[in-house]
C-alpha atoms as a PDB file:
ATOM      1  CA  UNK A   1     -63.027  59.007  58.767  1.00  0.00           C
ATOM      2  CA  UNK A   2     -59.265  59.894  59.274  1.00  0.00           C
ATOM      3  CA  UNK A   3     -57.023  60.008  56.692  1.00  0.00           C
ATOM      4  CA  UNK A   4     -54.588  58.061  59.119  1.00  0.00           C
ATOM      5  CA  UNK A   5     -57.232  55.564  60.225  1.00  0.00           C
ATOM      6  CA  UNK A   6     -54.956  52.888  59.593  1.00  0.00           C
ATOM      7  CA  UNK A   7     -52.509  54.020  62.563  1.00  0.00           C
ATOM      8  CA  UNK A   8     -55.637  53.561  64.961  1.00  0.00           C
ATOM      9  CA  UNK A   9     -55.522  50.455  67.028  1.00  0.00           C
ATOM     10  CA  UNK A  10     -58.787  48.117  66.262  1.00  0.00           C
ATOM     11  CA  UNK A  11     -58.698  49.737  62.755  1.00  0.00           C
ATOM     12  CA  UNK A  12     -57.955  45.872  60.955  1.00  0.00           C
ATOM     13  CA  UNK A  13     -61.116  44.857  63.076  1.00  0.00           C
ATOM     14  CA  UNK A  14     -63.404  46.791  60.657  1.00  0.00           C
ATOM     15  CA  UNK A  15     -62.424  44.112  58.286  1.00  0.00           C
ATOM     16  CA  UNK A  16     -63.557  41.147  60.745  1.00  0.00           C
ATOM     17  CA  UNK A  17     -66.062  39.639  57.926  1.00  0.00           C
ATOM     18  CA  UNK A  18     -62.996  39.172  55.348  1.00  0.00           C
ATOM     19  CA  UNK A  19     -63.385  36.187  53.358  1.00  0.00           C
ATOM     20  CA  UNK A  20     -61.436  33.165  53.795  1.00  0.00           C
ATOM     21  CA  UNK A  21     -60.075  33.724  50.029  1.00  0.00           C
ATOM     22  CA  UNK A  22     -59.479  37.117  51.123  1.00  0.00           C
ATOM     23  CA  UNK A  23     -57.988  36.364  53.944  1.00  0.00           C
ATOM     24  CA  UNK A  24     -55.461  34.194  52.043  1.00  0.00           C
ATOM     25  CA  UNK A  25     -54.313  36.769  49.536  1.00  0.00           C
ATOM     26  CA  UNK A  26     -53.653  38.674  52.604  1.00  0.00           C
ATOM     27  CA  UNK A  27     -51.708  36.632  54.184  1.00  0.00           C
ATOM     28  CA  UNK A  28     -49.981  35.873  50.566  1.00  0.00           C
ATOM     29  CA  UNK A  29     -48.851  39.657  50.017  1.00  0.00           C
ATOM     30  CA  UNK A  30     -47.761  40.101  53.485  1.00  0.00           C
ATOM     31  CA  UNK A  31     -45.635  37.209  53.803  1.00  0.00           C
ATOM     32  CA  UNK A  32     -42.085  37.535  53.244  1.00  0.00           C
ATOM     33  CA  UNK A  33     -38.639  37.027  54.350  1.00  0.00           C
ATOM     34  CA  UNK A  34     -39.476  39.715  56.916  1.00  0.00           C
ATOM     35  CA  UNK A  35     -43.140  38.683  57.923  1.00  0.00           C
ATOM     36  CA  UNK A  36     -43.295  34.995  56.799  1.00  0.00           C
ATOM     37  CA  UNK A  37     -44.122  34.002  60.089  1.00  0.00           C
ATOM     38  CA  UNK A  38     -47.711  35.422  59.597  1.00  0.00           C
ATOM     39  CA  UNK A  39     -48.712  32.413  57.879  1.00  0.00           C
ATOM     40  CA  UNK A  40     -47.122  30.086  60.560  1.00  0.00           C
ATOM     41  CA  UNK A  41     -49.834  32.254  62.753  1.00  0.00           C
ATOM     42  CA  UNK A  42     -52.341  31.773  60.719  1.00  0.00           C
ATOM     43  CA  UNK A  43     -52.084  28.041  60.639  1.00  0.00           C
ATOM     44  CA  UNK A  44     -51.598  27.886  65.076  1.00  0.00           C
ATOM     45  CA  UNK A  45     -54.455  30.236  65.753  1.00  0.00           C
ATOM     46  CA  UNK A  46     -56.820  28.737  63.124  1.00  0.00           C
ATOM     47  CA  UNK A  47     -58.827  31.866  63.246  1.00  0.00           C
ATOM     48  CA  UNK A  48     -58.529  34.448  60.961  1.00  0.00           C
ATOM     49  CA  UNK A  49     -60.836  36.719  63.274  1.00  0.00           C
ATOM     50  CA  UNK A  50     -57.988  36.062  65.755  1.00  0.00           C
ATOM     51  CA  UNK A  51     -55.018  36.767  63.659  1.00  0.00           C
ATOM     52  CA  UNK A  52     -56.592  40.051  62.843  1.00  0.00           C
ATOM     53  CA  UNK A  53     -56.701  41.174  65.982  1.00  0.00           C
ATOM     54  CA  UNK A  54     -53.492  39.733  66.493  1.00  0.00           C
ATOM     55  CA  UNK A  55     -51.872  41.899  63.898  1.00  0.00           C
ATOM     56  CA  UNK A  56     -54.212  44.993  64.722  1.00  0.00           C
ATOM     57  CA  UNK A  57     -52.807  44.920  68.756  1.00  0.00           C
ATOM     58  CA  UNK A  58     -49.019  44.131  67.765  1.00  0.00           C
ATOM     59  CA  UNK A  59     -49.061  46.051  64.247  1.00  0.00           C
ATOM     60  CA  UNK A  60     -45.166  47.493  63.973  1.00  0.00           C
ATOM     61  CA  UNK A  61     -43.981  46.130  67.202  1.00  0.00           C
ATOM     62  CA  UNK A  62     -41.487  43.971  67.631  1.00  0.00           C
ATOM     63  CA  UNK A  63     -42.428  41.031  69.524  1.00  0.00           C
ATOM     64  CA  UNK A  64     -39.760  38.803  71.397  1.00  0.00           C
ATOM     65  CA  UNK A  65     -40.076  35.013  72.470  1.00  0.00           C
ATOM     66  CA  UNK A  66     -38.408  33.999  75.334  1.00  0.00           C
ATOM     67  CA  UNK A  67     -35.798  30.980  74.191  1.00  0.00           C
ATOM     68  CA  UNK A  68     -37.755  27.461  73.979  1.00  0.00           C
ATOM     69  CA  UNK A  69     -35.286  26.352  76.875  1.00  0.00           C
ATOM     70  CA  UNK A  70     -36.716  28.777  79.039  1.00  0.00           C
ATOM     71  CA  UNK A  71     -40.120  28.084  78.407  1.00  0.00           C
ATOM     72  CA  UNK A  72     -39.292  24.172  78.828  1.00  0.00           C
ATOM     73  CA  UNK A  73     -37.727  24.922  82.217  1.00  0.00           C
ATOM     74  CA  UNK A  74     -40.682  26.999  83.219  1.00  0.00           C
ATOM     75  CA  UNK A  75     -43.299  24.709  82.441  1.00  0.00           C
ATOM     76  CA  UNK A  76     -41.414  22.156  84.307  1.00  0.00           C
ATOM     77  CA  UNK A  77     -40.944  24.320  87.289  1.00  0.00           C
ATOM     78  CA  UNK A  78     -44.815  24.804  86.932  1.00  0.00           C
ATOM     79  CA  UNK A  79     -45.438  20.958  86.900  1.00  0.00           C
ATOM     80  CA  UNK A  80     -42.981  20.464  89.835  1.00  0.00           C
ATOM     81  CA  UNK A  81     -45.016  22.711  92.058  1.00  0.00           C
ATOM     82  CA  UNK A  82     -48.627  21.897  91.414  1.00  0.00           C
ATOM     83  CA  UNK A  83     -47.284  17.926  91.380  1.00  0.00           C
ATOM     84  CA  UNK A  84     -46.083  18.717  94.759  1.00  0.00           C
ATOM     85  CA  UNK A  85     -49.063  21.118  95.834  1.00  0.00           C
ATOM     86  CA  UNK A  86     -51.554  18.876  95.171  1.00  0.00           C
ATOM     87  CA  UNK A  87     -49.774  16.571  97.780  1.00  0.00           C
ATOM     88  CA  UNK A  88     -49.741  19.164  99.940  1.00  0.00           C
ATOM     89  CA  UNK A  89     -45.698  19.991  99.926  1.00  0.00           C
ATOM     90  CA  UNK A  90     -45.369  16.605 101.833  1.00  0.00           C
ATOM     91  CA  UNK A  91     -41.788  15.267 102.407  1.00  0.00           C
ATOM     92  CA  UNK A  92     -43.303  12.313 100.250  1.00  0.00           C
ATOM     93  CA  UNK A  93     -44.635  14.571  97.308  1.00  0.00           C
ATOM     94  CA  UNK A  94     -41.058  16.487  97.130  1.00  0.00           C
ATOM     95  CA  UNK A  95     -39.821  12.338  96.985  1.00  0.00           C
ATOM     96  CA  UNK A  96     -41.845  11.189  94.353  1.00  0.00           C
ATOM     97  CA  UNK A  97     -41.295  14.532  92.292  1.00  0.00           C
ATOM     98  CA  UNK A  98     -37.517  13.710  92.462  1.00  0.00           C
ATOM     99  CA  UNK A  99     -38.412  10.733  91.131  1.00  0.00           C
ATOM    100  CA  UNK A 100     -40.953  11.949  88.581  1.00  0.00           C
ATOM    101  CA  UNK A 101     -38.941  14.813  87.041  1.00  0.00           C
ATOM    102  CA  UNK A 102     -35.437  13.323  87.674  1.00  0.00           C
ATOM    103  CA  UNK A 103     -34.506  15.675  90.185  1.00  0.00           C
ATOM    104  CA  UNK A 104     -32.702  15.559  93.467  1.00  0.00           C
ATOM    105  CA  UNK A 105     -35.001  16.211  97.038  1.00  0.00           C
ATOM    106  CA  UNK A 106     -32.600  19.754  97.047  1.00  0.00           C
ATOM    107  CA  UNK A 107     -33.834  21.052  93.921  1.00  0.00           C
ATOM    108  CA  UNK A 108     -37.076  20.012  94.052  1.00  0.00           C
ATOM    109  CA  UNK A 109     -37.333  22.243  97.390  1.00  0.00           C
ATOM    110  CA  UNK A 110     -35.760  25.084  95.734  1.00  0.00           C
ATOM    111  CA  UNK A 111     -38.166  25.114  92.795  1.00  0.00           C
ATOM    112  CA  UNK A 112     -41.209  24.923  95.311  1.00  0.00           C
ATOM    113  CA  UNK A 113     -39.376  27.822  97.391  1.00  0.00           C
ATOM    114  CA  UNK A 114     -38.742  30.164  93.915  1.00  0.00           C
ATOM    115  CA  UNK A 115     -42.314  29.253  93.005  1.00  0.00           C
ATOM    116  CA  UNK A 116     -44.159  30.088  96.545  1.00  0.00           C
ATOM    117  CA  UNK A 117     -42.441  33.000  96.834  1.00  0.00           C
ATOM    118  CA  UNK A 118     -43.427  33.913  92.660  1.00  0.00           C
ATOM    119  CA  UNK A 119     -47.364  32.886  93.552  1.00  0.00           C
ATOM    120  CA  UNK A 120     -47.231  34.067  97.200  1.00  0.00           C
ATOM    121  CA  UNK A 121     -45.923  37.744  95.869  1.00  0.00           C
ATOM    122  CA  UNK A 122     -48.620  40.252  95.626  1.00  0.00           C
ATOM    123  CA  UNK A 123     -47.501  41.581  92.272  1.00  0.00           C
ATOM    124  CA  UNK A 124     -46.258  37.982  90.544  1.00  0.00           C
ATOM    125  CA  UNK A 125     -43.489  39.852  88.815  1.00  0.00           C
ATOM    126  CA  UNK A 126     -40.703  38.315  90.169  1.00  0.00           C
ATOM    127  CA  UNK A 127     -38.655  36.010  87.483  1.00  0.00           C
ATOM    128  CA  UNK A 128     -38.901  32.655  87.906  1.00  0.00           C
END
């Protein structure tokens, strides 16, 4: 075995039987200011199995959320379209959408156009 095993990726899954008590004092020498969010992981993903792989894929990169506003906006984008698509992009369903999501008939048309074009693009990597 390598010297450098530890700079392979899937090297943290050799430890995928790790005790839960284990598992803890890992968590508890890792966290820090710097990496105290591993144990805000820990306690989302509810499986340690999971958080190791986690950590073995994303291991000294630095990982970026988008802002929670642009997640909100997203999701309601999302909800706008299938509430309308599953009414078939009816006059009506843009209608009650306004009414559901508090948004005028304009925008609600403009966030079904943005999102056809987003789903109807061959690659999906437009921004939405």
């Amino acid at each position: 075995m390598s010297s450098k095993v530890y700079d392979d990726l899937g090297c943290l899954l050799l430890f995928n039987n790790i005790s839960e008590e284990d598992m803890g004092l890992l968590i508890d020498l890792l966290q820090n200011e710097k990496y105290g969010f591993i144990a805000l992981l820990r306690e989302v993903i509810d499986d340690d199995k999971v958080l190791l792989e986690l950590l073995d894929v994303l291991s000294g990169q630095r990982v970026q959320f988008p802002p929670r506003r642009k997640v909100y906006k997203t999701l309601e984008r999302i909800s706008i379209y299938t509430f309308c698509k599953k009414r078939d992009f009816t006059y009506d369903s843009y209608r009650l959408a306004s009414k559901q999501f508090g948004k005028r008939i304009p925008q609600i048309k403009a966030i079904i156009e943005t999102m056809r074009k987003y789903v109807d693009s061959e690659e999906g990597n437009s921004e939405i």
